[in-house]
PDB file of N, CA and C in Angstrom:
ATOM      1  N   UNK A   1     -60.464  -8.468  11.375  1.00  0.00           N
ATOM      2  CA  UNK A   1     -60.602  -9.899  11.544  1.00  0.00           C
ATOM      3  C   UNK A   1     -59.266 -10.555  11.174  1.00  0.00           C
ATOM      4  N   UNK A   2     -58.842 -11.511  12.137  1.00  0.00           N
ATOM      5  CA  UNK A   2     -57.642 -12.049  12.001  1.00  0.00           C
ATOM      6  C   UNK A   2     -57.752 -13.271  11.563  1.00  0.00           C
ATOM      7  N   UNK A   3     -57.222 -14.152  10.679  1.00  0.00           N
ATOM      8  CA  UNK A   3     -57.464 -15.688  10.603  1.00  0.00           C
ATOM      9  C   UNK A   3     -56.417 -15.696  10.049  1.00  0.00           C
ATOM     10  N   UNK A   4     -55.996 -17.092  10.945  1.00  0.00           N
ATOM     11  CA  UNK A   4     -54.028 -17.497  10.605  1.00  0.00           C
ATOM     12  C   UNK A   4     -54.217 -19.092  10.093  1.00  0.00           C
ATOM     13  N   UNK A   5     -53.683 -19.088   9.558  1.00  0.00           N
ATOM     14  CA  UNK A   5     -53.633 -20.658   8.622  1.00  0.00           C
ATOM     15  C   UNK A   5     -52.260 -20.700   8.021  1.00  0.00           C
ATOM     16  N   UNK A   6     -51.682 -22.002   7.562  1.00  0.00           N
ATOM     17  CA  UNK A   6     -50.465 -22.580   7.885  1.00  0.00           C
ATOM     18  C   UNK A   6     -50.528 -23.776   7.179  1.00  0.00           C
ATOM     19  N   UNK A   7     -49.324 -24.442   6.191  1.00  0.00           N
ATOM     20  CA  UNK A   7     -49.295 -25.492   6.283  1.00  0.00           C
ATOM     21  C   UNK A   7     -47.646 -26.184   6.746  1.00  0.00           C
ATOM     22  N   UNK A   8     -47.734 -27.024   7.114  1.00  0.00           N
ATOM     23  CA  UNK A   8     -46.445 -27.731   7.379  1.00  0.00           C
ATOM     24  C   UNK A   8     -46.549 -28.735   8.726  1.00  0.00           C
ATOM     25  N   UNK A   9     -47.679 -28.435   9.028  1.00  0.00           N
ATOM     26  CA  UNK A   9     -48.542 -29.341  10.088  1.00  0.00           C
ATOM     27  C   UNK A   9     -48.116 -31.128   9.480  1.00  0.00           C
ATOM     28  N   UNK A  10     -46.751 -31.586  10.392  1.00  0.00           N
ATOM     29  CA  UNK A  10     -46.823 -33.543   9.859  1.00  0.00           C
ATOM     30  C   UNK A  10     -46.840 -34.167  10.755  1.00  0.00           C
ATOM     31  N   UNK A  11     -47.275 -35.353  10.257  1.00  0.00           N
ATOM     32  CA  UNK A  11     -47.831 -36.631  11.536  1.00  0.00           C
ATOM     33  C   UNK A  11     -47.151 -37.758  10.993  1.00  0.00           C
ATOM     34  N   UNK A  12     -46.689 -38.385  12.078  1.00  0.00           N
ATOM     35  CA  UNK A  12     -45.750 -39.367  11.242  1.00  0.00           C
ATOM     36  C   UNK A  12     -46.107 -40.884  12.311  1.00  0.00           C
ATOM     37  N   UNK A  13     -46.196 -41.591  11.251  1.00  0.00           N
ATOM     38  CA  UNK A  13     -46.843 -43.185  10.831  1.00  0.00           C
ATOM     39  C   UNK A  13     -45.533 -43.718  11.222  1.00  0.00           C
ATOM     40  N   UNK A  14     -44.780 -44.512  11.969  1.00  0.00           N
ATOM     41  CA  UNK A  14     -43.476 -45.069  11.570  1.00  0.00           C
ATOM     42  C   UNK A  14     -43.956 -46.658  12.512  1.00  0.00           C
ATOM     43  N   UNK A  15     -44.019 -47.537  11.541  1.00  0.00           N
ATOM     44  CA  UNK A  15     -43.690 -49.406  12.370  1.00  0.00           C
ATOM     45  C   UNK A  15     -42.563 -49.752  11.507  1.00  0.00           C
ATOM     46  N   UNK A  16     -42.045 -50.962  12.844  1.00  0.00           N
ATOM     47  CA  UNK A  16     -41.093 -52.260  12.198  1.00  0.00           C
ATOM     48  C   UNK A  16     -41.576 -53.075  11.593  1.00  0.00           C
ATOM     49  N   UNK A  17     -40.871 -53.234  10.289  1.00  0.00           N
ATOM     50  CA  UNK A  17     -41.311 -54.259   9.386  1.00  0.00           C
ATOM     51  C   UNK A  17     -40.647 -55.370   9.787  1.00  0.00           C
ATOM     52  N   UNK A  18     -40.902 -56.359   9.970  1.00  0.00           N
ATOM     53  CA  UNK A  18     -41.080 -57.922  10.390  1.00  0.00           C
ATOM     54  C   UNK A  18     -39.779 -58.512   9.592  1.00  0.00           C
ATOM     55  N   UNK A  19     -39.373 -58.132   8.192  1.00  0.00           N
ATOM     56  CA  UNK A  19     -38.227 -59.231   7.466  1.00  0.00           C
ATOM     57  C   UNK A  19     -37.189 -58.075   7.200  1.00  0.00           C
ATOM     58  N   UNK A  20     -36.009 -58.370   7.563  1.00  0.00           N
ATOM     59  CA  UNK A  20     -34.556 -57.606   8.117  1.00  0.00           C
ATOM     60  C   UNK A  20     -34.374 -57.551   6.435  1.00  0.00           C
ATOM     61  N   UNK A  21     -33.433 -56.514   6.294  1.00  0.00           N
ATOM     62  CA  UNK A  21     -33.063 -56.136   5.129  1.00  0.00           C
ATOM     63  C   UNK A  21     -31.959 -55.268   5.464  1.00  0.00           C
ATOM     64  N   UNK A  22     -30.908 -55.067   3.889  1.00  0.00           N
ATOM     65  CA  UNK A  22     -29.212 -54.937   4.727  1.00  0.00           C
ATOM     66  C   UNK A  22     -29.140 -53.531   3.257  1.00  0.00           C
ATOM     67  N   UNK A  23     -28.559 -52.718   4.458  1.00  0.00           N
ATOM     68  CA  UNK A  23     -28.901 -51.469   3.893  1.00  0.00           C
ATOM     69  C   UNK A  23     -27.005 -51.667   3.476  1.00  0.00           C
ATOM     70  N   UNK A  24     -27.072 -50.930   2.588  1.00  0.00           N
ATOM     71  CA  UNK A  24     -25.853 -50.396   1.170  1.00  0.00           C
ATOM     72  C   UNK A  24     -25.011 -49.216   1.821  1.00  0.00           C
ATOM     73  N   UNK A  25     -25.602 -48.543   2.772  1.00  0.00           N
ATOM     74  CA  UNK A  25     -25.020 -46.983   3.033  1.00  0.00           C
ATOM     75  C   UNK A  25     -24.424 -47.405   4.420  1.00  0.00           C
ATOM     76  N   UNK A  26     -25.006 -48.285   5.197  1.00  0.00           N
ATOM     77  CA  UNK A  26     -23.757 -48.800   6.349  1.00  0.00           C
ATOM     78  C   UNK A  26     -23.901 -50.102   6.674  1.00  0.00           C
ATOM     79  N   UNK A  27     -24.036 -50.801   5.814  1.00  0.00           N
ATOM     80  CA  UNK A  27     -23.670 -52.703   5.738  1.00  0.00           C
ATOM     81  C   UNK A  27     -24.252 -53.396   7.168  1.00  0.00           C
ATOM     82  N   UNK A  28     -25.258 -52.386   7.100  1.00  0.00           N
ATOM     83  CA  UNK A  28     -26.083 -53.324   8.662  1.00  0.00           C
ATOM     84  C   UNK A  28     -27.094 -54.182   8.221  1.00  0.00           C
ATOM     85  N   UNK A  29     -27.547 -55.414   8.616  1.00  0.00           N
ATOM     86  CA  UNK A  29     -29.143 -56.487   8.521  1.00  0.00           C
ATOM     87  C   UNK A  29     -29.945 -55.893   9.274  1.00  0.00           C
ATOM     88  N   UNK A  30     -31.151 -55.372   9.481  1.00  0.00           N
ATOM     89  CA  UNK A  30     -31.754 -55.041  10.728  1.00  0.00           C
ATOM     90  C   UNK A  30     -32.943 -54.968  10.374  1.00  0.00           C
ATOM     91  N   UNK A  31     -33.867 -54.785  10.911  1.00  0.00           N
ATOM     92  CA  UNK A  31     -35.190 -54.609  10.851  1.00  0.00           C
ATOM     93  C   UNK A  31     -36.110 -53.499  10.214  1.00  0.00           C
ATOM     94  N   UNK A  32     -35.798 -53.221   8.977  1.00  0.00           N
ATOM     95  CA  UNK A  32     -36.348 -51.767   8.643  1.00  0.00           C
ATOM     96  C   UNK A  32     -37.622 -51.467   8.813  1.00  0.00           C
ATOM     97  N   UNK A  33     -37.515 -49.616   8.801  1.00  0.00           N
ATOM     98  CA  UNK A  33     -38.682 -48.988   9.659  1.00  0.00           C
ATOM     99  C   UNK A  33     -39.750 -48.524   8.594  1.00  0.00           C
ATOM    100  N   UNK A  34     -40.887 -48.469   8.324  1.00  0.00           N
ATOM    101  CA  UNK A  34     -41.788 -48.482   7.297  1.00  0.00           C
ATOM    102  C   UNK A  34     -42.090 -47.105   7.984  1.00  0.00           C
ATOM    103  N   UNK A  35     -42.610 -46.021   7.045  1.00  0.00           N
ATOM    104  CA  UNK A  35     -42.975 -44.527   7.811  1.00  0.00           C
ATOM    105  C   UNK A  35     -43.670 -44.244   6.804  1.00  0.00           C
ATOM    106  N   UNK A  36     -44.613 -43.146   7.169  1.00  0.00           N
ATOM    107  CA  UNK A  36     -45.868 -42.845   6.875  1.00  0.00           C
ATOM    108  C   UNK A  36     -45.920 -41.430   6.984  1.00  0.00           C
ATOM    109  N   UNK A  37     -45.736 -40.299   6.252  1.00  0.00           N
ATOM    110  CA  UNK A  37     -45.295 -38.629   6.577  1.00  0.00           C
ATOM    111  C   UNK A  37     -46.712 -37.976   5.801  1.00  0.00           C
ATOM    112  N   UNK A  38     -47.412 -37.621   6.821  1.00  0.00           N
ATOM    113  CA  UNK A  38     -48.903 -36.777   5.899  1.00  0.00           C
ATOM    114  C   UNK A  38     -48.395 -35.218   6.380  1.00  0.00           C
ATOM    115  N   UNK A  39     -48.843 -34.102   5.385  1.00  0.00           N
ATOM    116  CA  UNK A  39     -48.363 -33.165   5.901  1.00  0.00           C
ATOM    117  C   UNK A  39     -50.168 -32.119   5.729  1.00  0.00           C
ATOM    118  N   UNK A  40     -49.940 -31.262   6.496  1.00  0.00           N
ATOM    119  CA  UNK A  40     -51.438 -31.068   6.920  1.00  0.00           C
ATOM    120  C   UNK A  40     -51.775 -29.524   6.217  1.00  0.00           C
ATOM    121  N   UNK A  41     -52.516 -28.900   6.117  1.00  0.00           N
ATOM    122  CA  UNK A  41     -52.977 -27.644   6.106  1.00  0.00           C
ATOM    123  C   UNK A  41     -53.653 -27.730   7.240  1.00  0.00           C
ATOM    124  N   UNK A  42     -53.462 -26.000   8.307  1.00  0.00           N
ATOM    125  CA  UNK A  42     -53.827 -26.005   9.581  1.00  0.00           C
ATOM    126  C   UNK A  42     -54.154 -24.715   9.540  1.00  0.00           C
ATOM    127  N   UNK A  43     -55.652 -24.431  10.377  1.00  0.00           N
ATOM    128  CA  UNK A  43     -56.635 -23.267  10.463  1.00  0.00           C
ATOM    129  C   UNK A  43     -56.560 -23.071  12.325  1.00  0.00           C
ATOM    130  N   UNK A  44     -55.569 -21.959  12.388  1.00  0.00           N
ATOM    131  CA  UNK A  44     -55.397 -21.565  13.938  1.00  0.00           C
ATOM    132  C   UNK A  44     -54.734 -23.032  15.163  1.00  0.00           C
ATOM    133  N   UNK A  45     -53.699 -22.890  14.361  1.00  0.00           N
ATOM    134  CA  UNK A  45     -52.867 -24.232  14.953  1.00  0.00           C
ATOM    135  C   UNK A  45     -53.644 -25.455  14.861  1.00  0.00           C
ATOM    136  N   UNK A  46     -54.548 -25.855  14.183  1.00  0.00           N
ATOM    137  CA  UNK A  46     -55.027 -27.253  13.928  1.00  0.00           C
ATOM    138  C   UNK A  46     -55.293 -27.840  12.734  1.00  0.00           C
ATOM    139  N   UNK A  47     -54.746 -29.025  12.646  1.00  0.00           N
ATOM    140  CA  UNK A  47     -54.770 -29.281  11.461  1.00  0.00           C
ATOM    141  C   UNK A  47     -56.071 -29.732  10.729  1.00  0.00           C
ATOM    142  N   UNK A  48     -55.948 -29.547   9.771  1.00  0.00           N
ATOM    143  CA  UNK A  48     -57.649 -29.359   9.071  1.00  0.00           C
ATOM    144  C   UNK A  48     -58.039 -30.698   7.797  1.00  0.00           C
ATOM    145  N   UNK A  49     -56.617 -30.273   7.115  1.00  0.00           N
ATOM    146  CA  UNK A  49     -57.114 -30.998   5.654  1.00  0.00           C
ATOM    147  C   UNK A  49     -55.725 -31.681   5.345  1.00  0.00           C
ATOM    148  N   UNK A  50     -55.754 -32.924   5.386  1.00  0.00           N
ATOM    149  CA  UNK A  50     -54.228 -33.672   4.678  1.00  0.00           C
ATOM    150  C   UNK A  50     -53.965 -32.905   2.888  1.00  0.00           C
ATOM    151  N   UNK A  51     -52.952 -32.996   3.556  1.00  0.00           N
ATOM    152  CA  UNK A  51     -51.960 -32.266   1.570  1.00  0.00           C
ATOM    153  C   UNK A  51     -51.403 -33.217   1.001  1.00  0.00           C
ATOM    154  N   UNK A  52     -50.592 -33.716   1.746  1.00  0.00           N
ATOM    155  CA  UNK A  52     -49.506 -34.727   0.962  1.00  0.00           C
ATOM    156  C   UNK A  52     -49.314 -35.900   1.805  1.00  0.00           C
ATOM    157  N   UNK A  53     -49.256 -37.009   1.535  1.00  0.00           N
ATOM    158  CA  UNK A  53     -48.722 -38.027   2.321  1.00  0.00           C
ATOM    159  C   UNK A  53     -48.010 -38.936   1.331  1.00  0.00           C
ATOM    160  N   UNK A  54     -46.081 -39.184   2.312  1.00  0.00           N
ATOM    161  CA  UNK A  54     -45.299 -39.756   1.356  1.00  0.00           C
ATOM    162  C   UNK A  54     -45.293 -41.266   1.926  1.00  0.00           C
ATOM    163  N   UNK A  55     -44.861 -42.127   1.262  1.00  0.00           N
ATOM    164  CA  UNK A  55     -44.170 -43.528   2.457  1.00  0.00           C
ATOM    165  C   UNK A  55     -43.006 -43.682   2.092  1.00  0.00           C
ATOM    166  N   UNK A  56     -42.496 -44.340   2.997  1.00  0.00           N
ATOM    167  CA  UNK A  56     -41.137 -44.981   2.614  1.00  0.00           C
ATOM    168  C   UNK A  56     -40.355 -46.116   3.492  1.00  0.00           C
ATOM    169  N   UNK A  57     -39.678 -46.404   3.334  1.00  0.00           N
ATOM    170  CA  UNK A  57     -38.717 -47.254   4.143  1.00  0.00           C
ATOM    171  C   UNK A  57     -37.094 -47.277   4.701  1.00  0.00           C
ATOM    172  N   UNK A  58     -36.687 -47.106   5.800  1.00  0.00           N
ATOM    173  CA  UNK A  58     -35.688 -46.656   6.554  1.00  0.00           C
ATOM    174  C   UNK A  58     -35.151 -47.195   7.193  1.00  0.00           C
ATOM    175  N   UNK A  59     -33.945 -47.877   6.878  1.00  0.00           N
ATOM    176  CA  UNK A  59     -32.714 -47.979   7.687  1.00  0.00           C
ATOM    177  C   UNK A  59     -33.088 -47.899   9.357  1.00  0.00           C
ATOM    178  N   UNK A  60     -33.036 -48.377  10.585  1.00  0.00           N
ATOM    179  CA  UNK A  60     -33.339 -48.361  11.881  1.00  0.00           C
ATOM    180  C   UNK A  60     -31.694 -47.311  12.375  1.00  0.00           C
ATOM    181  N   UNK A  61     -30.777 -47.820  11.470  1.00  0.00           N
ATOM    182  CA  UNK A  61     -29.435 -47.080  12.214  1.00  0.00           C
ATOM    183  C   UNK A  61     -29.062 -45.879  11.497  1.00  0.00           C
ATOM    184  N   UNK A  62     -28.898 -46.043   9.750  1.00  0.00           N
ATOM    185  CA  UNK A  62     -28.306 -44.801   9.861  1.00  0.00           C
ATOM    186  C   UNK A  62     -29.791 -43.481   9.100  1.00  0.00           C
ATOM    187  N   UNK A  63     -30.450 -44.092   9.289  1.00  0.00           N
ATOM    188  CA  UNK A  63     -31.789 -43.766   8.848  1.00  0.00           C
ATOM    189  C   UNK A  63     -31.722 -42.900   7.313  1.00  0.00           C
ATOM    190  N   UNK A  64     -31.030 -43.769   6.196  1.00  0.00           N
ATOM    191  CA  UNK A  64     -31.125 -44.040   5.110  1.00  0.00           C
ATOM    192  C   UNK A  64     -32.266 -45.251   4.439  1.00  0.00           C
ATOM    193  N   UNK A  65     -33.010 -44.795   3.169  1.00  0.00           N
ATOM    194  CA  UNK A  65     -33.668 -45.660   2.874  1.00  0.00           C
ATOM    195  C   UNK A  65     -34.345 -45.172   1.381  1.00  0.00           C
ATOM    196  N   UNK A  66     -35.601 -45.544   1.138  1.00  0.00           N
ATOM    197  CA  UNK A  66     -36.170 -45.054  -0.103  1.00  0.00           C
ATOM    198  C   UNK A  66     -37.461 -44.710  -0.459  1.00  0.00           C
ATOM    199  N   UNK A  67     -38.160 -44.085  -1.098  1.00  0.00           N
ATOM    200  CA  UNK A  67     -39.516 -43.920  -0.689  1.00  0.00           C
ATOM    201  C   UNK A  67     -40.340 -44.627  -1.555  1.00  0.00           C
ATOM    202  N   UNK A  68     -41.485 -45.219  -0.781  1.00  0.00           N
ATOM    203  CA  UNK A  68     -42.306 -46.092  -1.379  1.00  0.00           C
ATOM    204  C   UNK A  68     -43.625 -45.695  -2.244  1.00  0.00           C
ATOM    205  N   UNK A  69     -43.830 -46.665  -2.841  1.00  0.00           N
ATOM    206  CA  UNK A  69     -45.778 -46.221  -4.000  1.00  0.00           C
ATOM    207  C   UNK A  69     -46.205 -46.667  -2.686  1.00  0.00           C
ATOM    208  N   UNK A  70     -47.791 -45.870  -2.516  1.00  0.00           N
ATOM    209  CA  UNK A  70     -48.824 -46.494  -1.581  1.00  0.00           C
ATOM    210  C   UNK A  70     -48.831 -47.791  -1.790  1.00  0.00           C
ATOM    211  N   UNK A  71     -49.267 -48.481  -2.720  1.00  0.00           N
ATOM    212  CA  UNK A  71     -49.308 -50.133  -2.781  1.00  0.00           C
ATOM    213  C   UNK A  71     -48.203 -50.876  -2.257  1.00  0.00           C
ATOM    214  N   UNK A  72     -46.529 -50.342  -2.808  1.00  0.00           N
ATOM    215  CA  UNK A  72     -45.971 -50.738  -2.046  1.00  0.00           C
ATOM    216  C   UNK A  72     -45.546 -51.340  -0.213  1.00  0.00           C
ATOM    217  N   UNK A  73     -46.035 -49.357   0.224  1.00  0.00           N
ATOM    218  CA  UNK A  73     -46.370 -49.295   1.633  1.00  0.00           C
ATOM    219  C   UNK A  73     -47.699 -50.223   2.275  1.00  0.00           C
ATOM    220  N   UNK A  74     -48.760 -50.337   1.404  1.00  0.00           N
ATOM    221  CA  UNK A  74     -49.782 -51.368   2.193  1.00  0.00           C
ATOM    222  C   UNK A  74     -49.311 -52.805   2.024  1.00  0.00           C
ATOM    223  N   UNK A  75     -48.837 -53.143   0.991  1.00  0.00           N
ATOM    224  CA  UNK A  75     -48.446 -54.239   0.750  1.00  0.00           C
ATOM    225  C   UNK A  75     -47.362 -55.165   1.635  1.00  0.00           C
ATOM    226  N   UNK A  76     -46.480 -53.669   2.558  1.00  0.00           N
ATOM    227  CA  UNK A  76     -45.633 -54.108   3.017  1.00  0.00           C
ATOM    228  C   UNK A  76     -46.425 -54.352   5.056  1.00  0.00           C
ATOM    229  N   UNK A  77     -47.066 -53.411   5.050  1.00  0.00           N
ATOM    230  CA  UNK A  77     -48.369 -53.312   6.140  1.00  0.00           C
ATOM    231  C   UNK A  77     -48.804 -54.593   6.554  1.00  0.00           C
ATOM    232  N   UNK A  78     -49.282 -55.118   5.339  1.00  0.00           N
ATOM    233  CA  UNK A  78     -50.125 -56.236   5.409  1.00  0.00           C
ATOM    234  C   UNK A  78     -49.034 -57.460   5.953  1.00  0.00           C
ATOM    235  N   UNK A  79     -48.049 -57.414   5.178  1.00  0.00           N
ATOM    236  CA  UNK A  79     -47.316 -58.539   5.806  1.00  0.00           C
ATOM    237  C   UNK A  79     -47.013 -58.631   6.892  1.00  0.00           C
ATOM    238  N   UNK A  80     -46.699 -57.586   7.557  1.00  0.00           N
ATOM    239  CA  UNK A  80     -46.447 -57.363   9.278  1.00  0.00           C
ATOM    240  C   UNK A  80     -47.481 -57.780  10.129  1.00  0.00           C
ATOM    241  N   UNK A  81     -48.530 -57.847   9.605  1.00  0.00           N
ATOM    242  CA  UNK A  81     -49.712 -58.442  10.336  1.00  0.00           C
ATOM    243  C   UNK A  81     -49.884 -59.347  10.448  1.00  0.00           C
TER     244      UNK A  81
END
């Protein structure tokens, strides 16, 4: 009996956040990108059970940025709406 399982299975969440912010690492204003990285455990190439999910926020150009608390990330969600 063979059974293959795996993790590294990620799905990625990424919107524009609505109020421009001026990134330090290449002196641009722009619209930063809010992202959402769950990474999966997977039973025969499908993913089954979430493991980890990080957030953060990113630079649109040189895709530098920092990673966020969940509250942070909903908090920032909500305003875009």
């Amino acid at each position: 009996m063979l059974i293959i399982f795996g993790v590294g299975h990620k799905s990625y969440n990424n919107r524009s956040f609505s109020n421009a912010g001026y990134c330090f690492h290449c002196h641009n204003s722009s619209r930063w990108i809010l992202s959402k990285v769950t990474t999966w455990f997977s039973l025969f190439f499908i993913p089954v059970v979430p493991i980890k999910t990080e957030f953060g926020e990113m630079c649109p150009i040189c895709k530098q940025g920092k990673k966020l608390s969940r509250f942070e990330y909903e908090s920032k969600v909500n305003q875009t709406e």
